[in-house]
Protein backbone atom coordinates (compact mmCIF):
# COMPACT_ATOMS: atom_id res chain seq x y z
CA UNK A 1 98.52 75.02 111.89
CA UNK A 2 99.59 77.11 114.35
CA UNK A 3 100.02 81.11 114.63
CA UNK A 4 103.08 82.55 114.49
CA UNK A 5 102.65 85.63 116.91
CA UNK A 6 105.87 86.74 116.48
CA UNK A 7 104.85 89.26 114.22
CA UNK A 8 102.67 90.28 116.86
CA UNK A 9 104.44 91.72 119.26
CA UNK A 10 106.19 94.98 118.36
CA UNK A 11 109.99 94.30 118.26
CA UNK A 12 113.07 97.21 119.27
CA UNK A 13 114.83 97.51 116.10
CA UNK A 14 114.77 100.84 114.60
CA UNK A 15 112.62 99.61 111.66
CA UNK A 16 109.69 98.84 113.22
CA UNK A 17 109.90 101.76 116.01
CA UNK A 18 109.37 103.99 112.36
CA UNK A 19 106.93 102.17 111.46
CA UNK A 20 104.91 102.29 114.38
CA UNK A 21 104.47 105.55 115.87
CA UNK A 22 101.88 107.63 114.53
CA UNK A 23 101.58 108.94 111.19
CA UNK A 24 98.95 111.97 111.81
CA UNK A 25 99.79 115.49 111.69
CA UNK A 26 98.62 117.39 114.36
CA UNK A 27 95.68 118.76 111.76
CA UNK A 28 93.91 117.26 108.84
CA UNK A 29 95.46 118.05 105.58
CA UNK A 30 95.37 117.77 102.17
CA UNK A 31 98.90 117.10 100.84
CA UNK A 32 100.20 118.66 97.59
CA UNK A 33 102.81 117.33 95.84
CA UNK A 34 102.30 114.11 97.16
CA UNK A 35 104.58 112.46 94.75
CA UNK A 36 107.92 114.05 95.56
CA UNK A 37 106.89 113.04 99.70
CA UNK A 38 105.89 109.50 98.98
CA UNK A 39 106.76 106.28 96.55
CA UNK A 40 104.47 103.47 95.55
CA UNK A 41 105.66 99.72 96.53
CA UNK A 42 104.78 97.09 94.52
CA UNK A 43 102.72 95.29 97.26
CA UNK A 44 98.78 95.72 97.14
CA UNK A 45 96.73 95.47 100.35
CA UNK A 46 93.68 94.49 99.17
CA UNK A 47 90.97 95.07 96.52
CA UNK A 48 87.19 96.30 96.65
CA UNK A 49 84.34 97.57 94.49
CA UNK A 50 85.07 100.58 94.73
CA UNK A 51 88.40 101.13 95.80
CA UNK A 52 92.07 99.85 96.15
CA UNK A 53 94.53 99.85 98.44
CA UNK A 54 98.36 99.80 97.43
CA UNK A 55 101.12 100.30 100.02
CA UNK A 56 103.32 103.72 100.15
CA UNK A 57 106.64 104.37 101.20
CA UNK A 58 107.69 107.88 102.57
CA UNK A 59 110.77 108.96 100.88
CA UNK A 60 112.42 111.12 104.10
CA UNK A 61 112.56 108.75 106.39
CA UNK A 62 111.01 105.16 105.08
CA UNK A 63 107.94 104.56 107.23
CA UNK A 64 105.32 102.73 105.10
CA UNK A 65 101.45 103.79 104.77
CA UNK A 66 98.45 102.36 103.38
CA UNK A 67 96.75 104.74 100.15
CA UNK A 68 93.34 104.04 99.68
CA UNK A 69 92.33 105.26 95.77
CA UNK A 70 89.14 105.25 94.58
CA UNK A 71 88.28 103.93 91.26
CA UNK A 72 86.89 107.20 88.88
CA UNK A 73 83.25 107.75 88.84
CA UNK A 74 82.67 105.14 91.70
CA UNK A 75 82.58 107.70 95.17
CA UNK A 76 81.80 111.30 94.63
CA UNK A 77 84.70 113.46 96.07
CA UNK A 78 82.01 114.73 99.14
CA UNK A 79 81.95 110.89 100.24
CA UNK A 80 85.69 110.89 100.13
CA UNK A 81 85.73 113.16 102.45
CA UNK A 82 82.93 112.71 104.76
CA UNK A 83 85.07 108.73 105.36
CA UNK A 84 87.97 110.88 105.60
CA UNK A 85 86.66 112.83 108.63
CA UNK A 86 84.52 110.47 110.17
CA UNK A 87 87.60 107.76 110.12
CA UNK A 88 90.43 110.91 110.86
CA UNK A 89 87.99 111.37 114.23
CA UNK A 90 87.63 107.49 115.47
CA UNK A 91 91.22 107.92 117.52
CA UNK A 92 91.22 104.43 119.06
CA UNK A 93 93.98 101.74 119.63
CA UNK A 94 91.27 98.93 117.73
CA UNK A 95 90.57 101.43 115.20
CA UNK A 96 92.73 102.28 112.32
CA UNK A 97 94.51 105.37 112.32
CA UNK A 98 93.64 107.52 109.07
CA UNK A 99 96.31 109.97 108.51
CA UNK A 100 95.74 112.23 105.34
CA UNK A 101 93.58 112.79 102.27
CA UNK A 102 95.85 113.38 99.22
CA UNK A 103 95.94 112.66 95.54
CA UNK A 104 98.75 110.28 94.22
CA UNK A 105 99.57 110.17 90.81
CA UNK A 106 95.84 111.59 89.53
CA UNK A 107 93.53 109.41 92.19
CA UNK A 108 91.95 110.83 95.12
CA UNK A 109 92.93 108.75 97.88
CA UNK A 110 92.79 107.96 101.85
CA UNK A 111 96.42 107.54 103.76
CA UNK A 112 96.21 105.37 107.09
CA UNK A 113 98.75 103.32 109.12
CA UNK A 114 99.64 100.40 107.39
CA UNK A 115 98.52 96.62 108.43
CA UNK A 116 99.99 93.98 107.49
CA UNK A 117 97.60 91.11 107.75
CA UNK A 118 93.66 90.99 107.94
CA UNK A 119 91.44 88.50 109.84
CA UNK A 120 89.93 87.06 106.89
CA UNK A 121 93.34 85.57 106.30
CA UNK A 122 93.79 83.99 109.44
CA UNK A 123 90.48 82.39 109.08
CA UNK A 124 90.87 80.43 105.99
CA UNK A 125 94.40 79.54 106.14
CA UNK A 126 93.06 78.37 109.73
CA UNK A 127 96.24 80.31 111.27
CA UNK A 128 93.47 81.24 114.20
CA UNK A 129 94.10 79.71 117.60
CA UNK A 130 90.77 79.90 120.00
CA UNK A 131 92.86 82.18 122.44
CA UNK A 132 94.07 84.19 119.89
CA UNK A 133 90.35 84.96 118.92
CA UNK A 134 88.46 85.84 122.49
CA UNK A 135 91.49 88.27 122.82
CA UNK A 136 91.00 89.46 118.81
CA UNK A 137 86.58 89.65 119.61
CA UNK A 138 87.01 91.56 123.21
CA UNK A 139 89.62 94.25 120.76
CA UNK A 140 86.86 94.30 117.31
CA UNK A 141 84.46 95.01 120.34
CA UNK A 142 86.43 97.74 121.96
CA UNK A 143 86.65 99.56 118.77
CA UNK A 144 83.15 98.98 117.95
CA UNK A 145 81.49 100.11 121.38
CA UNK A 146 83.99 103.35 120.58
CA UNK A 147 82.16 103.80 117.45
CA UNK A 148 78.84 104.16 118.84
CA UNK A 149 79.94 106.07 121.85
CA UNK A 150 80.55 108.92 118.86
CA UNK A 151 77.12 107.83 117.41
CA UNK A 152 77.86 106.17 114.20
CA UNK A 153 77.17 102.81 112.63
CA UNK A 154 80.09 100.87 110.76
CA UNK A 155 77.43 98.82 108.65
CA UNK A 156 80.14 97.04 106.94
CA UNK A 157 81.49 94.91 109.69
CA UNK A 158 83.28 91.73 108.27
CA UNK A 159 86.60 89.65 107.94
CA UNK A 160 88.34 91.93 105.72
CA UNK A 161 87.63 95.20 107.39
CA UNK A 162 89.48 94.12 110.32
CA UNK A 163 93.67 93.91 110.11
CA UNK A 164 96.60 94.04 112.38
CA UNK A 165 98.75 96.68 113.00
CA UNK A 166 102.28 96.19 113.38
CA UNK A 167 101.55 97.05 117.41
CA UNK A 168 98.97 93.38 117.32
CA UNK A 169 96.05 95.37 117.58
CA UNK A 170 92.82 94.27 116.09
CA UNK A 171 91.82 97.28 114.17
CA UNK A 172 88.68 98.48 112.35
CA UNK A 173 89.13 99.88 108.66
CA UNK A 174 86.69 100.72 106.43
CA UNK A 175 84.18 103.92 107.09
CA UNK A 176 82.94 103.87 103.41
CA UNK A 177 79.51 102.49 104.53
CA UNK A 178 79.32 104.46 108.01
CA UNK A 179 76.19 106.18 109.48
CA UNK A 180 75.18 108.78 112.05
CA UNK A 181 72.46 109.16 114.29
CA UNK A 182 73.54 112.57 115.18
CA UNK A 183 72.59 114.71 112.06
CA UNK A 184 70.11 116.45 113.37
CA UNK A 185 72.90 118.43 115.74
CA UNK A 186 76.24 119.91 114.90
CA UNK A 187 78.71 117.58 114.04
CA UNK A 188 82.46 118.39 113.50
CA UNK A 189 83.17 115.61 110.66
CA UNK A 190 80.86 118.10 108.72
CA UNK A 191 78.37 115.35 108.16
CA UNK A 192 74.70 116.91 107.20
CA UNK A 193 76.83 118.55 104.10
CA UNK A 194 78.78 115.50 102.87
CA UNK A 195 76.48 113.39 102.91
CA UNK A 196 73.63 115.46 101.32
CA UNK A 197 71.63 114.63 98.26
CA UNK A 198 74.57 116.82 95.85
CA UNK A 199 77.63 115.15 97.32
């Protein structure tokens, strides 16, 4: 079975030139009000232990996020934030872009770009063309090597915690499980305190 790349490459309408430039204010924020500024879809991205990931439209204008919520009791809010940080800081083309950290409709939650497809499902539908994947390894790398270049760890490196932006990028998601080397210095994603013994 072969790939179809065409949703791939990034195409000219004026859909997908919404959906593709960058969500991120120029600051990290914590939106109020979050349900008059965005509307839930009834498409799901993807399920974990401790969190899900539904898909969000933005009412002004359209463009569609990804909201990861966290299921109650599973991540204390300090470790919501510290993967908020850590993953708002990681700006990287192979790395997903994390945009705000909100609460929608009584869940804490994690706003990125959205992706629409995930390795894992190119593997088993066997969708994954030998080509496709040196090009798919050399961009999982990139993002990686940028990782450690701002001395963390991913730790939870796998299938599903790599998708596909709508630009064909290979990019990294998932900084749930992520560790630093570098708490014994300052740090500006406010590490030592988040991830303390009381968070």
């Amino acid at each position: 079975m072969a790939i179809d790349n065409t949703w791939f490459r990034r195409r000219s309408g004026k859909e997908d030139s919404v959906h593709a430039r960058s969500c991120c204010p120029s600051k990290a924020v914590r939106s109020k009000n979050t349900n008059d500024t965005y509307e839930a879809t009834e498409q799901s991205a993807g399920e974990g232990a401790f969190s899900n990931v539904q898909v969000l439209k933005r009412r002004r204008d359209g463009a569609v996020f990804a909201l990861k919520t966290f299921k109650p009791g599973m991540m204390s809010s300090g470790k919501i934030q510290a993967e908020f940080y850590v993953a708002r800081g990681m700006r990287h083309q192979n790395i997903i872009e994390t945009c705000e950290l909100l609460e929608f409709r009584g869940s804490h939650g994690i706003l990125m770009e959205y992706a629409p497809r995930c390795l894992l499902d190119l593997v088993t539908t066997r969708a994954l063309k030998t080509g496709d994947a040196e090009i798919y390894l050399q961009q999982i790398l990139a993002g990686t090597a940028h990782i450690h270049k701002l001395g963390f760890a991913h730790r939870d490196l796998k299938l599903e915690n790599v998708v596909f932006g709508v630009d064909g990028q290979a990019k990294i998601i998932d900084f749930g499980s992520v560790h630093t080397t570098r708490l014994s210095r300052p740090s500006k994603y406010h590490l030592p305190r988040f991830f303390s013994d009381n968070s």
